[in-house]
Protein backbone atom coordinates (compact mmCIF):
# COMPACT_ATOMS: atom_id res chain seq x y z
CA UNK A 1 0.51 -17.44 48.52
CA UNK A 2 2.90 -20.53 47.35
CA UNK A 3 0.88 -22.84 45.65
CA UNK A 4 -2.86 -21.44 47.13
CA UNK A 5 -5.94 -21.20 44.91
CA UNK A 6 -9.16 -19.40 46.31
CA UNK A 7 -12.43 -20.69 44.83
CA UNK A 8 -13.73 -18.91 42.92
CA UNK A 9 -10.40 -17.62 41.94
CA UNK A 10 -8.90 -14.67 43.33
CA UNK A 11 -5.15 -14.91 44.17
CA UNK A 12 -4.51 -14.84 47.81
CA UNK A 13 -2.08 -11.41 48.79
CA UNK A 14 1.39 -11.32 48.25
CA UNK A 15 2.55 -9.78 51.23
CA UNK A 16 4.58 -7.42 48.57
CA UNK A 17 4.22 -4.03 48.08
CA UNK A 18 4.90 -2.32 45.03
CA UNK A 19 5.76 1.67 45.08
CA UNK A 20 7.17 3.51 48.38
CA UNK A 21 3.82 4.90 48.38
CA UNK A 22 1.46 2.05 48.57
CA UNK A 23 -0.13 3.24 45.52
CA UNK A 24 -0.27 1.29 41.89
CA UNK A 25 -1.70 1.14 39.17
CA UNK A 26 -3.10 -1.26 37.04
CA UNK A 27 -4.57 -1.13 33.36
CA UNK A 28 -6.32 -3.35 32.11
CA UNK A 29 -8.24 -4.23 35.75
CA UNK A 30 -10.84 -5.65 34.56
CA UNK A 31 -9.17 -8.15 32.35
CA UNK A 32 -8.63 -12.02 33.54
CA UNK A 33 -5.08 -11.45 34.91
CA UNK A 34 -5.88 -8.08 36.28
CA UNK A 35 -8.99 -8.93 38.33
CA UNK A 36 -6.47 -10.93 40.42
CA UNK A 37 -3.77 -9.12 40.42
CA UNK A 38 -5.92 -6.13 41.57
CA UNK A 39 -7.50 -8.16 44.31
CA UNK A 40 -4.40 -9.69 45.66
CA UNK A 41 -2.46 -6.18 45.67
CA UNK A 42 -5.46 -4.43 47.89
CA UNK A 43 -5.09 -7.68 50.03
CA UNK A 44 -1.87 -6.54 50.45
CA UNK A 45 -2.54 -3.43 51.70
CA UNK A 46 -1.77 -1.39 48.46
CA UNK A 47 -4.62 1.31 46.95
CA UNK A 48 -5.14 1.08 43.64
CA UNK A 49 -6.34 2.56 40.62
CA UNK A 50 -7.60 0.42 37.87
CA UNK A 51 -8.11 1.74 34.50
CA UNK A 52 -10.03 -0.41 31.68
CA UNK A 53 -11.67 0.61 28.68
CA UNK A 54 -14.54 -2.67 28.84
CA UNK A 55 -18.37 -1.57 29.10
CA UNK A 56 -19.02 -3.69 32.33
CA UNK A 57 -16.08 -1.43 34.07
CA UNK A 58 -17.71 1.77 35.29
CA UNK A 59 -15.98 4.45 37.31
CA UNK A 60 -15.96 4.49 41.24
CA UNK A 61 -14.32 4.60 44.50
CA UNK A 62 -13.89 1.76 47.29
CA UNK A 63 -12.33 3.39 50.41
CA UNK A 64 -9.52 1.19 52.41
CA UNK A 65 -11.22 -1.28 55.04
CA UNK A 66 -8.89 -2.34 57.82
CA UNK A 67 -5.22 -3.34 55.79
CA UNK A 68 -7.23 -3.50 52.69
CA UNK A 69 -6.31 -1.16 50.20
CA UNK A 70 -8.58 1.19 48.11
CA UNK A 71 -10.05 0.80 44.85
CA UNK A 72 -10.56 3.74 42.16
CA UNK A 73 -11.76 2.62 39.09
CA UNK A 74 -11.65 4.44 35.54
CA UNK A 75 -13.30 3.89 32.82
CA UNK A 76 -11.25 4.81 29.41
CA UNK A 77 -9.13 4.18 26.38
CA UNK A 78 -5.50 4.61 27.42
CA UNK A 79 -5.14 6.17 23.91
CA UNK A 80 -7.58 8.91 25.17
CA UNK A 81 -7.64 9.28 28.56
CA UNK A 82 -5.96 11.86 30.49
CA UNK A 83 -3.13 9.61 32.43
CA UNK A 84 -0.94 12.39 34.46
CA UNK A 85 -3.65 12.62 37.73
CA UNK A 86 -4.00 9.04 37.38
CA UNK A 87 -0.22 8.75 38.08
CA UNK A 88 0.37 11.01 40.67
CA UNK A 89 2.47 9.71 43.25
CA UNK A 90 2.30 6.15 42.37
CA UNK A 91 5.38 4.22 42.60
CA UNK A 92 4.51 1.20 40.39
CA UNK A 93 2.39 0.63 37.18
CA UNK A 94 1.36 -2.65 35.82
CA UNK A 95 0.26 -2.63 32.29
CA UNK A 96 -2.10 -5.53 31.30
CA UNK A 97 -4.22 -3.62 28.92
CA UNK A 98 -4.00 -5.15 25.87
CA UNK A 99 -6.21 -6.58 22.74
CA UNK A 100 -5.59 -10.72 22.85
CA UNK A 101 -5.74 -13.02 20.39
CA UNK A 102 -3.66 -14.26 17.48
CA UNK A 103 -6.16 -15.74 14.82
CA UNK A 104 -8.22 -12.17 14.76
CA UNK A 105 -4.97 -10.01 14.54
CA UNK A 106 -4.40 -10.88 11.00
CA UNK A 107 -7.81 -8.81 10.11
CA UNK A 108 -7.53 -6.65 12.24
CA UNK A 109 -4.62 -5.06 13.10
CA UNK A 110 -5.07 -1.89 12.79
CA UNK A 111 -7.10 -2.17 16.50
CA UNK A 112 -3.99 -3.87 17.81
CA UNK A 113 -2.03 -1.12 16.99
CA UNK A 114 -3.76 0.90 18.61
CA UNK A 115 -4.31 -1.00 22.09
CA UNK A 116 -1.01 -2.65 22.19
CA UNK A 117 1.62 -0.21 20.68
CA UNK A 118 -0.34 3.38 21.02
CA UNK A 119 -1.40 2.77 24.34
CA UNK A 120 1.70 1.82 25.35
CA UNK A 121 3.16 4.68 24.25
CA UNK A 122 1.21 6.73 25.62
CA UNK A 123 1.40 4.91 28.99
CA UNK A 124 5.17 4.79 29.13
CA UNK A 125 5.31 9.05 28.12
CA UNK A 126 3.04 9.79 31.02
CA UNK A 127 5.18 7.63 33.34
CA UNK A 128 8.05 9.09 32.08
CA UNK A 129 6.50 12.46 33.22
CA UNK A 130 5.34 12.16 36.23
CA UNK A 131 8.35 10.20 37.54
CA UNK A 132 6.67 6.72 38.31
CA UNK A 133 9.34 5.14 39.30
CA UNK A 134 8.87 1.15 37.91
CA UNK A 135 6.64 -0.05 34.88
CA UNK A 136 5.88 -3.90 34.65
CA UNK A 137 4.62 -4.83 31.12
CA UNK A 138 2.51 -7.98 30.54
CA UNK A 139 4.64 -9.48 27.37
CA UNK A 140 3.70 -12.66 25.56
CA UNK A 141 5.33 -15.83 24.80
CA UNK A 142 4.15 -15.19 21.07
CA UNK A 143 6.93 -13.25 20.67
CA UNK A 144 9.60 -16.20 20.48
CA UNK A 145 7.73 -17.29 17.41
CA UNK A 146 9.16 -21.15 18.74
CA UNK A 147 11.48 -22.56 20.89
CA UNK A 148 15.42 -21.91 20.57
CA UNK A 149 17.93 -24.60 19.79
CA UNK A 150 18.34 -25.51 23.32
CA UNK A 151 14.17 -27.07 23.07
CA UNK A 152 13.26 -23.94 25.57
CA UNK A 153 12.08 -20.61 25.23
CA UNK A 154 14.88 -18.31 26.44
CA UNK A 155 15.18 -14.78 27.05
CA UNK A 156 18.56 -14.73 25.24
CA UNK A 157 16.68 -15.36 21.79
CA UNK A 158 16.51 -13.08 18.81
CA UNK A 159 12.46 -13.29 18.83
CA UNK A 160 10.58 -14.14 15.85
CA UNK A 161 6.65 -13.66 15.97
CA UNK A 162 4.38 -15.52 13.83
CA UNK A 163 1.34 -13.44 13.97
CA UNK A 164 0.65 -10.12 14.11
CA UNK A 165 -0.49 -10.10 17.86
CA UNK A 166 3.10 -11.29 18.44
CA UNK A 167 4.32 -8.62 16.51
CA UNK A 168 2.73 -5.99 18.59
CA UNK A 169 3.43 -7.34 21.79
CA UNK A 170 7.57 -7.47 21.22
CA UNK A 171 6.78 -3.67 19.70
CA UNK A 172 5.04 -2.73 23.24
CA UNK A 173 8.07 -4.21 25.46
CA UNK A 174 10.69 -2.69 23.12
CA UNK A 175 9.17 0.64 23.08
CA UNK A 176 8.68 -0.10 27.08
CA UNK A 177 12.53 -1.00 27.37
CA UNK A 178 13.39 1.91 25.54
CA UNK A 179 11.93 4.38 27.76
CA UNK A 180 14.06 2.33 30.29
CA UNK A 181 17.04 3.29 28.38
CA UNK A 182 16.45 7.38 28.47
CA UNK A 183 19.21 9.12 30.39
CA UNK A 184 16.94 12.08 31.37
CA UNK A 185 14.63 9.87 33.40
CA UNK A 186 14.77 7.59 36.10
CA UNK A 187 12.57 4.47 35.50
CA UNK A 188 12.99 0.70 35.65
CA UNK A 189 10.98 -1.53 33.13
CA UNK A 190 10.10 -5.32 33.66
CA UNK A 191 8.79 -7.23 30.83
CA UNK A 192 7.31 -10.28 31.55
CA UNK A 193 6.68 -12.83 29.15
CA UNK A 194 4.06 -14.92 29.97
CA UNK A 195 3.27 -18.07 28.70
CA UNK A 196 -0.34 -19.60 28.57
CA UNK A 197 -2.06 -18.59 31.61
CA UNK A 198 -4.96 -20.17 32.56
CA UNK A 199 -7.29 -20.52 36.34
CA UNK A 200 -10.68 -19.29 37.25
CA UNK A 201 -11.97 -16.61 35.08
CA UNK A 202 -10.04 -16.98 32.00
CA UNK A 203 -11.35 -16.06 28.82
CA UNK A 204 -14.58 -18.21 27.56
CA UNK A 205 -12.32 -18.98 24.15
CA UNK A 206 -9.60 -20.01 25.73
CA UNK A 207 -8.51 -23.81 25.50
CA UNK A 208 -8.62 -25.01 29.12
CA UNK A 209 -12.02 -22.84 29.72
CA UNK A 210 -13.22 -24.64 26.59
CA UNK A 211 -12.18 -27.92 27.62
CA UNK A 212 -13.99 -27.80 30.94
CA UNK A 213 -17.22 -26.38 29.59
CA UNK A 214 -17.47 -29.00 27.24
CA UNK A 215 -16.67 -32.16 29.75
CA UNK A 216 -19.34 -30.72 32.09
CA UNK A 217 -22.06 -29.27 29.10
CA UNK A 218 -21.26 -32.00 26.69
CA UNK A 219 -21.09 -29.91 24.12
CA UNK A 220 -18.41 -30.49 21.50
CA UNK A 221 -14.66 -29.14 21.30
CA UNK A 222 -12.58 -27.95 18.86
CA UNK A 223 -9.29 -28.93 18.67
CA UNK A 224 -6.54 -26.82 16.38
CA UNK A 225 -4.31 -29.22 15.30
CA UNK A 226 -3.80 -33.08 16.26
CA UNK A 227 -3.21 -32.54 20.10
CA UNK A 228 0.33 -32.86 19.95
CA UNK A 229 1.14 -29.12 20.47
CA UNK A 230 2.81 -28.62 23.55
CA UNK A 231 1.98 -25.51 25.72
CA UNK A 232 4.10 -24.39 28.90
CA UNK A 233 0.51 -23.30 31.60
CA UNK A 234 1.11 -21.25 34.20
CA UNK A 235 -1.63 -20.08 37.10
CA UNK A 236 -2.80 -17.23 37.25
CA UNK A 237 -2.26 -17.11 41.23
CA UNK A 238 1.67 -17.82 39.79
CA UNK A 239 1.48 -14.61 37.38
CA UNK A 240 0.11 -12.74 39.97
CA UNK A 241 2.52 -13.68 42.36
CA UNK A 242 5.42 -13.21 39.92
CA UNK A 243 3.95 -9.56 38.84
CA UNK A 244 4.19 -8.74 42.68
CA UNK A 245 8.04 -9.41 42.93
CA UNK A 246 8.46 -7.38 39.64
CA UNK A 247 6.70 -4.52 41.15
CA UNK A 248 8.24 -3.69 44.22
CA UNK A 249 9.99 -0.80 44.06
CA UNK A 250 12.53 -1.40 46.55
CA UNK A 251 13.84 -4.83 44.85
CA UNK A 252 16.82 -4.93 43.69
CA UNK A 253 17.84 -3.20 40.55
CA UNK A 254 18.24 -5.26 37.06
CA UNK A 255 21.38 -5.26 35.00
CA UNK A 256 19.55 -4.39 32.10
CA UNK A 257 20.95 -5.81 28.91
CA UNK A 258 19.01 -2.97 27.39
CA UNK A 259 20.99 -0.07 28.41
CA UNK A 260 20.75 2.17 31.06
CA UNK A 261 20.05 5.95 31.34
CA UNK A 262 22.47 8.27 33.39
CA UNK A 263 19.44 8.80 35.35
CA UNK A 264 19.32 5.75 36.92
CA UNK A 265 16.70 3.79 34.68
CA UNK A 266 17.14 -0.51 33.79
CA UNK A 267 15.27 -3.18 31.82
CA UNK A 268 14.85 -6.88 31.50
CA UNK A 269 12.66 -9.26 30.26
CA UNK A 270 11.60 -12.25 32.04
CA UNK A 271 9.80 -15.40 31.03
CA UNK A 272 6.79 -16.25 33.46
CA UNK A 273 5.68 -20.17 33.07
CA UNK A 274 6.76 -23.05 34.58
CA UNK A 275 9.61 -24.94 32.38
CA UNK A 276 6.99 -28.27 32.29
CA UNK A 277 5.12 -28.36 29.17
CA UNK A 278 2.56 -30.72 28.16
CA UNK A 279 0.49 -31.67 25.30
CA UNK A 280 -3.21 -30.18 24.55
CA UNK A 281 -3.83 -34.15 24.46
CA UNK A 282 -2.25 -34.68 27.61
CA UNK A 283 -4.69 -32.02 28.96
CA UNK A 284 -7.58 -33.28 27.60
CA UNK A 285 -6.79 -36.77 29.23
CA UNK A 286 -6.59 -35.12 32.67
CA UNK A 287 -9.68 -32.97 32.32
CA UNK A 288 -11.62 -35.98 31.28
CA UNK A 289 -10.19 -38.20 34.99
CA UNK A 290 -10.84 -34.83 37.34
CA UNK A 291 -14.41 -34.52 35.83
CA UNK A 292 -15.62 -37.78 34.89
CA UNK A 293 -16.73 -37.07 31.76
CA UNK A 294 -14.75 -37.15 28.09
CA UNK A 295 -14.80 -34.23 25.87
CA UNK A 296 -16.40 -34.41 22.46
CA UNK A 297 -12.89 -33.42 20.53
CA UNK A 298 -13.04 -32.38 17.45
CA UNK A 299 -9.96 -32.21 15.57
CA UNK A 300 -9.35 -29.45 12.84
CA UNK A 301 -6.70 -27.86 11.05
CA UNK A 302 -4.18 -26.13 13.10
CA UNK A 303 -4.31 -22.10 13.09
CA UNK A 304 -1.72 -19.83 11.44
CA UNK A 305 0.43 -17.80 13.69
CA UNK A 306 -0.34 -20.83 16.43
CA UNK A 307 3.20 -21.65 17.71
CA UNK A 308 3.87 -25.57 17.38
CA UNK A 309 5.77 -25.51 21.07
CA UNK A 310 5.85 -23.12 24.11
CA UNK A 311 8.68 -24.00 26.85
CA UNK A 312 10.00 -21.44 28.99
CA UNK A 313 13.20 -21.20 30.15
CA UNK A 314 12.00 -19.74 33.84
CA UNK A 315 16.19 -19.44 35.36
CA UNK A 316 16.26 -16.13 34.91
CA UNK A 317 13.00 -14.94 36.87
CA UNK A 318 14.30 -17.36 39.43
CA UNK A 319 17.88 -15.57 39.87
CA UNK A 320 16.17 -12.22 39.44
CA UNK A 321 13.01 -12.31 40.99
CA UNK A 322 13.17 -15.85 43.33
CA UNK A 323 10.28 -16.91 41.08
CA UNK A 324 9.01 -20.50 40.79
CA UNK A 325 5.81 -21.47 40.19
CA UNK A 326 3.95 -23.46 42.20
CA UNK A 327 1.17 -24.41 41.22
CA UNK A 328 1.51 -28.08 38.73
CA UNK A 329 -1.33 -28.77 36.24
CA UNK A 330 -3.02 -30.92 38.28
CA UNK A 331 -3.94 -28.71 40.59
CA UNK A 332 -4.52 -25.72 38.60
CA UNK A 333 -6.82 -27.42 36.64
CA UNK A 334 -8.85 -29.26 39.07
CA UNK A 335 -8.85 -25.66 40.87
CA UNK A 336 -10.42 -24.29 38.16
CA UNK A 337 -12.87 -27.01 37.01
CA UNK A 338 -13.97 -26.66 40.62
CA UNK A 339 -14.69 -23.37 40.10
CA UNK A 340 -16.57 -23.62 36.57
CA UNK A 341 -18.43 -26.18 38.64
CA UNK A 342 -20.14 -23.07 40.08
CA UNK A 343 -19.94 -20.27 37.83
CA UNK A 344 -22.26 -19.86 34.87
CA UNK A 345 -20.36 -19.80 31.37
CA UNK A 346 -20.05 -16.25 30.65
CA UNK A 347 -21.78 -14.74 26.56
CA UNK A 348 -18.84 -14.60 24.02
CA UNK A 349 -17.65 -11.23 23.46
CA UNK A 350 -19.01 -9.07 20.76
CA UNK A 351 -17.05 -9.08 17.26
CA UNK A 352 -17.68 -5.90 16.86
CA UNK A 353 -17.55 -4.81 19.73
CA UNK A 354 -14.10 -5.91 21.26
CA UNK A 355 -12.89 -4.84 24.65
CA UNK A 356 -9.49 -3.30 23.04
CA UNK A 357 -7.26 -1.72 25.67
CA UNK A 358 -8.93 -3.25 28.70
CA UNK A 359 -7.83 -7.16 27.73
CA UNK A 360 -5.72 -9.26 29.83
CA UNK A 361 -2.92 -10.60 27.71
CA UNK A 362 -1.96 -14.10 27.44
CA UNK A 363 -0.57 -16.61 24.50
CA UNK A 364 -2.89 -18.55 23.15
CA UNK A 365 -3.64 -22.09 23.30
């Protein structure tokens, strides 16, 4: 799938296969990232059961057609819902589930808790149980805080969050990793840190969605800061692709930095982007040439907890996973305004009414 974008978006297959079983699961399904990621792994041949907690994600069964895998959807909280027959002989889990968002985290927390730390918990414990053998956990680039000395977002970092969303994503990989580190179970962990995804379907309040509705609808856009910010975008057919490697089962083992069980267990994080970052002006420049038409910007103070600079240092997911993205910004984005091109802008979400542990995860732009 090297550098391929379906319109309207879904990720082609991987040709990967994650768990000896050809069975995975993956929460938050019915988020941005997952709706791909779901799509390319029963592309690829793999059945599996999606679990989301949003109102438009009802339960139901789609039986294997040909190579392609099956679909069983759940509807639930992961803080709730009874996880152990979920997990039954599934070799890989991918947890997306997660609440997004840094400027809402710092009033209300308490609901990020719960679908970022509790739910992970509670995830990890039933995995730990019922012997899955490999978790991969959608991380966030919000946990760096900024980039190191070196100009770059590396692994290697003592991470320093400056929000509360941040906060609770590092506190859902550690408490992922330290499952990892048991010695009476035998379980890898990947964290992946991604950086600012974006393609077809991404959140309406994201800042590449916004830009394109508002070059095509002339409607105005608001602009956190002066531009400048840089921001390291990766596709989401490159995420997907990158979750893949991390899943299979039969990869090769990490040399976790984390510790190790007796049992056999490892962790590792891994930054997911592209090591080229570019400016929101920059973007805003090349949204305006691939649609013809100049945003309205509006310029405004810049957010708190908004990180000046995202660049990720991607040498590690290269060594361990043979990860590179493919996809440049270009592309992506003219992928994408292609697609918006033909896809009605979606209502904003609720305030009240947020989709909690069934949200893709993703730093914000």
């Amino acid at each position: 799938m090297s550098g391929h974008i379906d319109v309207p978006g879904r990720s082609a297959p991987s040709g990967n296969t994650p768990g000896g079983s050809g069975k995975a699961v993956v929460t938050g399904a019915a988020g941005f990232i997952g709706c791909h990621l779901v799509t390319a792994l029963r592309d690829g041949g793999t059945d599996v059961v999606g679990i989301d907690r949003r109102d438009t994600w009802e339960d139901g069964e789609t039986e294997r057609a040909g190579d392609r895998g099956s679909l069983r959807a759940v509807h639930g909280d992961l803080v709730s819902l009874e996880l152990e027959p979920l997990l039954s002989g599934v070799g890989t889990v991918f947890h997306l589930a997660a609440l997004p968002g840094v400027r809402p985290s710092w009033t209300r927390f308490p609901e990020y808790l719960h679908c970022n730390v509790l739910a992970t918990q509670r995830l990890m414990d039933a995995c730990a149980r019922t012997g899955v053998r490999r978790v991969v956990v959608a991380s966030s680039s919000s946990v760096y805080g900024g980039p190191g000395e070196s100009g770059t977002m590396s692994e290697d970092q003592v991470p320093s969050p400056l929000s509360p969303y941040g906060v609770t994503k590092l506190a859902a990989e550690r408490l992922a990793l330290a499952f990892a580190a048991r010695d009476d179970i035998s379980l890898d962990v990947r964290a992946l840190r991604f950086f600012t995804v974006y393609g077809p379907g991404q959140r309406p309040d994201m800042l590449i969605t916004r830009m394109i509705r508002a070059a095509l609808e002339g409607a105005p856009l608001a602009i956190h800061g002066d531009g400048t910010q840089i921001r390291d975008f990766v596709h989401v057919s490159d995420v997907v692709r990158a979750l893949t490697l991390a899943g299979a089962v039969d990869g090769p083992a990490a040399a976790s930095p984390y510790g190790g069980g007796s049992g056999g267990g490892s962790g590792e994080v891994l930054n997911i982007g592209t090591g080229n970052s570019v400016s929101v002006n920059e973007v805003l420049a090349l949204t305006a040439e691939l649609t013809g038409r100049t945003p309205d910007a509006r310029y405004g103070p810049a957010r708190a907890g908004d990180a000046a600079a995202t660049a990720a240092d991607t040498g590690r997911a290269r060594e361990r996973l043979g990860f590179t993205a493919a996809v440049d910004i270009r592309t992506g984005l003219a992928g994408q305004i292609e697609w918006a091109r033909h896809t009605p802008a979606p209502a904003p979400p609720a305030p009240s009414a947020p989709s909690a542990a069934g949200v893709r995860t993703t730093a914000g732009a």
